[in-house]
Protein backbone atom coordinates (compact mmCIF):
# COMPACT_ATOMS: atom_id res chain seq x y z
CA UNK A 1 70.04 -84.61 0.18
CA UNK A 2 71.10 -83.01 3.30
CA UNK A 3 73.99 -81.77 2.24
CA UNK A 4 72.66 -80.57 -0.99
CA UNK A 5 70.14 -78.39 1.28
CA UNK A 6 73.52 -77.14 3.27
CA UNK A 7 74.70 -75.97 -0.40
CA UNK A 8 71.69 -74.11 -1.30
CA UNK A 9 70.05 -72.69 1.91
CA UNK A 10 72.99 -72.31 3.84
CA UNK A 11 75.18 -71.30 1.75
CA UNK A 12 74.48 -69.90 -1.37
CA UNK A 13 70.84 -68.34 -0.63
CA UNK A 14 72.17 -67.57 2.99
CA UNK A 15 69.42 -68.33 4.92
CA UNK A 16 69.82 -68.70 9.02
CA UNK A 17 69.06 -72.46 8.79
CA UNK A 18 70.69 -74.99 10.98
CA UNK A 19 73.83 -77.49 9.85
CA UNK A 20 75.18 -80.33 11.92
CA UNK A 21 77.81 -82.06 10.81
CA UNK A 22 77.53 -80.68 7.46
CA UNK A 23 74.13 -81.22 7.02
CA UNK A 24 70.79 -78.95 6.88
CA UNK A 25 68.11 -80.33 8.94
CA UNK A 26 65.25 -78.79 10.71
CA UNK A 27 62.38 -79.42 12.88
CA UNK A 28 60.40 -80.49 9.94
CA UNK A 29 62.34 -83.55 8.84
CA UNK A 30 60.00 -86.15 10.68
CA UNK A 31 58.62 -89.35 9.72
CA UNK A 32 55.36 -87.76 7.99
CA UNK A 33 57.80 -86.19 5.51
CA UNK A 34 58.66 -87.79 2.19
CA UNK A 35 61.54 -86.93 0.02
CA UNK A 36 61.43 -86.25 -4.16
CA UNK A 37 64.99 -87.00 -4.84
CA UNK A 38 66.92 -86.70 -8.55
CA UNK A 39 70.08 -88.03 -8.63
CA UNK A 40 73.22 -87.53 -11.54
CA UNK A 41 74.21 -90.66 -13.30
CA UNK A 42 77.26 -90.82 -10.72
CA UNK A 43 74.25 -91.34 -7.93
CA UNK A 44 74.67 -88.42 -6.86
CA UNK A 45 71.54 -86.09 -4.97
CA UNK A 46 71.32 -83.10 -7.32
CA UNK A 47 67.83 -82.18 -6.78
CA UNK A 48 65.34 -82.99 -3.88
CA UNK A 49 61.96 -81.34 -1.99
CA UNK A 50 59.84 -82.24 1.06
CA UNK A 51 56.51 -83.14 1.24
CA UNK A 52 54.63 -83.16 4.18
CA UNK A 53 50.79 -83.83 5.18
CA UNK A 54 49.04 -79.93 6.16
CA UNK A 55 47.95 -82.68 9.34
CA UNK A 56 51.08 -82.34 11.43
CA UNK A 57 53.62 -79.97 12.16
CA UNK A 58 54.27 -78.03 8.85
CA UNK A 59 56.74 -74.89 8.00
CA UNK A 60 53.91 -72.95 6.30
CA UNK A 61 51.11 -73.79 9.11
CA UNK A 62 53.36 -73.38 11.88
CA UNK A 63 56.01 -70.81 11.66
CA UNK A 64 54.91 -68.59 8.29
CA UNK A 65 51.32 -68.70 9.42
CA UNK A 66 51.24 -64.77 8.85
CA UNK A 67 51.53 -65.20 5.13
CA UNK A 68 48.31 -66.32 4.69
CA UNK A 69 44.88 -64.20 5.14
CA UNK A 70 42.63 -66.41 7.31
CA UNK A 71 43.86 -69.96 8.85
CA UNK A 72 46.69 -72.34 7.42
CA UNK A 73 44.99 -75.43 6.45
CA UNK A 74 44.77 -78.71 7.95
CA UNK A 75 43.67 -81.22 5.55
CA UNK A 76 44.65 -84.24 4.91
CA UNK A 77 44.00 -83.99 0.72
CA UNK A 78 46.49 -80.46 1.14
CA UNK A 79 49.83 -81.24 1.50
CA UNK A 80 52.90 -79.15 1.93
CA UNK A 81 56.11 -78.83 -0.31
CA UNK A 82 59.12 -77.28 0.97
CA UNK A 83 63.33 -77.40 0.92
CA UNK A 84 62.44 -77.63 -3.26
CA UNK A 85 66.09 -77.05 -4.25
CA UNK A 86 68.60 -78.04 -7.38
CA UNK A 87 72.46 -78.19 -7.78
CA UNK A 88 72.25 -75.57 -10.61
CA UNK A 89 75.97 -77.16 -11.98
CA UNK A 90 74.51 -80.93 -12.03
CA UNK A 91 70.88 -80.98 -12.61
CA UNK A 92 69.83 -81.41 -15.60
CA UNK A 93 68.05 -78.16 -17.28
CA UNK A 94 64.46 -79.03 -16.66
CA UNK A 95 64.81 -80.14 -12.95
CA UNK A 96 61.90 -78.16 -11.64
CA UNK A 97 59.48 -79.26 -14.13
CA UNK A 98 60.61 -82.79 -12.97
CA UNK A 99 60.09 -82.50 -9.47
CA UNK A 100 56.69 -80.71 -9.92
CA UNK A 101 55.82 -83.81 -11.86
CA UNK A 102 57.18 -85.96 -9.23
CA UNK A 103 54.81 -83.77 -6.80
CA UNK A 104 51.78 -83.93 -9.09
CA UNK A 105 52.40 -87.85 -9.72
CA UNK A 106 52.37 -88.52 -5.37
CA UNK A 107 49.59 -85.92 -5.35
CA UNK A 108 47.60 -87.88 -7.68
CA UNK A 109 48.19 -91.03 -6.65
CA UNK A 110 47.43 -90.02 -3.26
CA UNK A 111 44.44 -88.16 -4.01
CA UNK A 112 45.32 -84.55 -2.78
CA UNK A 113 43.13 -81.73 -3.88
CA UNK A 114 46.83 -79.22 -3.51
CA UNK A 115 50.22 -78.68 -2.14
CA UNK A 116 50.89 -75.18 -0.50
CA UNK A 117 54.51 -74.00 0.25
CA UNK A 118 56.18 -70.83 1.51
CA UNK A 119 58.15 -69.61 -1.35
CA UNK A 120 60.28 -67.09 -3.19
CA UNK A 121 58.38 -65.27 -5.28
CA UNK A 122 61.13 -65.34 -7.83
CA UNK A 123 59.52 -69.36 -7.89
CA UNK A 124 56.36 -68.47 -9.59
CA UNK A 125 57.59 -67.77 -13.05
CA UNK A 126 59.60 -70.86 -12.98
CA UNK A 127 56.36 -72.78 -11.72
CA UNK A 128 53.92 -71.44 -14.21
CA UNK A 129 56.30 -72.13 -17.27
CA UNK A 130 56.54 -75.45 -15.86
CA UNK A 131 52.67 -75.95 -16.51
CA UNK A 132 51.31 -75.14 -13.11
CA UNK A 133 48.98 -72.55 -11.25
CA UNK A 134 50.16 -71.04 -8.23
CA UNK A 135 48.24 -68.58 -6.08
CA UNK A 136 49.22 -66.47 -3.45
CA UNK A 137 47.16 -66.88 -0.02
CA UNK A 138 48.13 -63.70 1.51
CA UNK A 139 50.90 -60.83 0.92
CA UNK A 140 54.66 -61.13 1.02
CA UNK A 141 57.05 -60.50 3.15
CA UNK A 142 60.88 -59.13 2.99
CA UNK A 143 63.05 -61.73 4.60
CA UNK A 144 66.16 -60.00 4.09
CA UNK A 145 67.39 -62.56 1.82
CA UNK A 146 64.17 -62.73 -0.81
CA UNK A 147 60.61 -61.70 -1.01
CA UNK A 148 58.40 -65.06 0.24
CA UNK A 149 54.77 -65.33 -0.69
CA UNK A 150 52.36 -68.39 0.25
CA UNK A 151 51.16 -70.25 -2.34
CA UNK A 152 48.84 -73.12 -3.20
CA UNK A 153 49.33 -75.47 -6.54
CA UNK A 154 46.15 -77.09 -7.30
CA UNK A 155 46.67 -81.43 -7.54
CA UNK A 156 45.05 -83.25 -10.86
CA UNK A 157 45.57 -85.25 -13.62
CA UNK A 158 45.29 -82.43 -16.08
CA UNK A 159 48.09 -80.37 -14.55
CA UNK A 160 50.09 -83.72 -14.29
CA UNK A 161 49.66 -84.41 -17.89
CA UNK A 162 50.45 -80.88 -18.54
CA UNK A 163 54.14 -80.20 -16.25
CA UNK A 164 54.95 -84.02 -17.58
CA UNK A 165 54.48 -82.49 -21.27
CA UNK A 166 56.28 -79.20 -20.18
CA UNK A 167 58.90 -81.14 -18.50
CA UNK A 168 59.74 -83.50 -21.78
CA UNK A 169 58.96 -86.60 -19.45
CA UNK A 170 56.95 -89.44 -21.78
CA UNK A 171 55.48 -90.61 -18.38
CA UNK A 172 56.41 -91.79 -14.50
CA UNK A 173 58.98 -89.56 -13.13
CA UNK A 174 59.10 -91.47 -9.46
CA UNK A 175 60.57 -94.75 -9.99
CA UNK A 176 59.32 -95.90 -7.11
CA UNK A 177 55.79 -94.65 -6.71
CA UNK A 178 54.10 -97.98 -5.97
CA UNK A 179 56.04 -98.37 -2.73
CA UNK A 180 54.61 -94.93 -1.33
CA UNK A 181 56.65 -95.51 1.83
CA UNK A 182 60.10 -93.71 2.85
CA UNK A 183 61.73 -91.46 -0.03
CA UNK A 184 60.59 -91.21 -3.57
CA UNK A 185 63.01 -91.00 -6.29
CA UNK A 186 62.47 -89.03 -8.77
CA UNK A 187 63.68 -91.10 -12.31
C-alpha cells in the first residue's frame, strides 16, 4: 500500500511527500488510521485510502485547516479520508466507486454522520458519478501541482445502497468488516 502511495503521490502526481525505503509514509499513518485496501488477483495492492477519526491528529484539521471557512471538525461520527489512490494499469475500471462503498459500508457500520477529505477538485466528478454528494467547506487553493478543495461526503444507508448500485457491487465490498480492527480489505 505504501509503495503504491510512492507510485501515485510521489511520483506520478509529484507531490513533496516523504519516501523511506521506497515507501510513502507520513505523520498521519498512526494507529487511529484504518486502511481500505483492493488487491489484483495476483494479491497485489492496486487500490487503497486512509481513514482516520476527525478526534486525533488529521491532514485536513491539522495542516489544510485554511480550506475550510470556520473550524475543522472534531467529532467522533466525522471521519477523515485521505491517500484515496488507484494503480490506473491494475485496478479494475470501477475502483473508486468500490472504495467509496468500502467507506460508506465502515461509515455505516460505525455510525458516522460524514467523512471530509482534502481533495483535488478534479475528484468531485468522479465522486458524484459514483453516487455520492460532496460539498466544498471553503475555497480552493493552487498547490502547484492541482487545485485542492475541502470537502465533506455525507454517511447513510441510502448513499451506500446507491455507490454499491453505481459501483456494480451486489453487496459487502470489505471482506472483513466484522473484525473492524487493523486494515479493511476491500473484496
Amino acid at each position: 500500500m505504501h509503495q503504491l502511495r510512492r507510485q501515485v503521490f510521489s511520483e506520478r502526481l509529484r507531490w513533496g511527500v516523504t519516501v523511506i525505503n521506497g515507501l510513502e509514509i507520513d505523520q498521519f499513518d498512526i494507529p487511529d488510521a484504518h486502511y481500505l485496501v483492493h488487491r489484483d488477483a495476483e494479491g497485489r495492492v492496486d487500490a487503497c485510502t486512509r481513514l482516520l477519526p476527525t478526534t486525533g491528529p488529521y491532514l485536513l484539521g491539522d495542516v489544510f485547516a485554511d480550506l475550510i471557512d470556520g473550524e475543522p471538525p472534531r467529532d467522533a461520527r466525522i471521519w477523515e479520508s485521505t491517500r484515496f489512490c488507484a494503480d490506473h494499469g491494475r485496478a479494475p475500471r470501477n475502483i473508486a466507486a468500490l472504495l467509496m462503498a468500502g467507506m460508506l459500508e465502515f461509515g455505516v457500520d460505525r455510525g458516522l454522520s460524514a467523512y471530509v477529505s482534502v481533495s483535488d477538485v478534479r475528484m468531485e466528478p468522479i465522486m458524484r458519478r459514483a453516487g455520492w454528494d460532496p460539498r466544498r467547506l471553503g475555497d480552493t487553493v493552487e498547490t502547484g501541482t492541482d487545485t485542492a478543495a475541502a470537502e465533506r461526503l455525507t454517511v447513510s444507508r441510502e448513499y451506500l445502497m446507491r455507490v454499491r448500485k453505481r459501483a456494480d457491487a451486489s453487496g459487502p465490498v470489505i471482506g472483513n468488516l466484522h473484525e473492524l480492527k487493523g486494515d479493511l480489505a476491500v473484496a
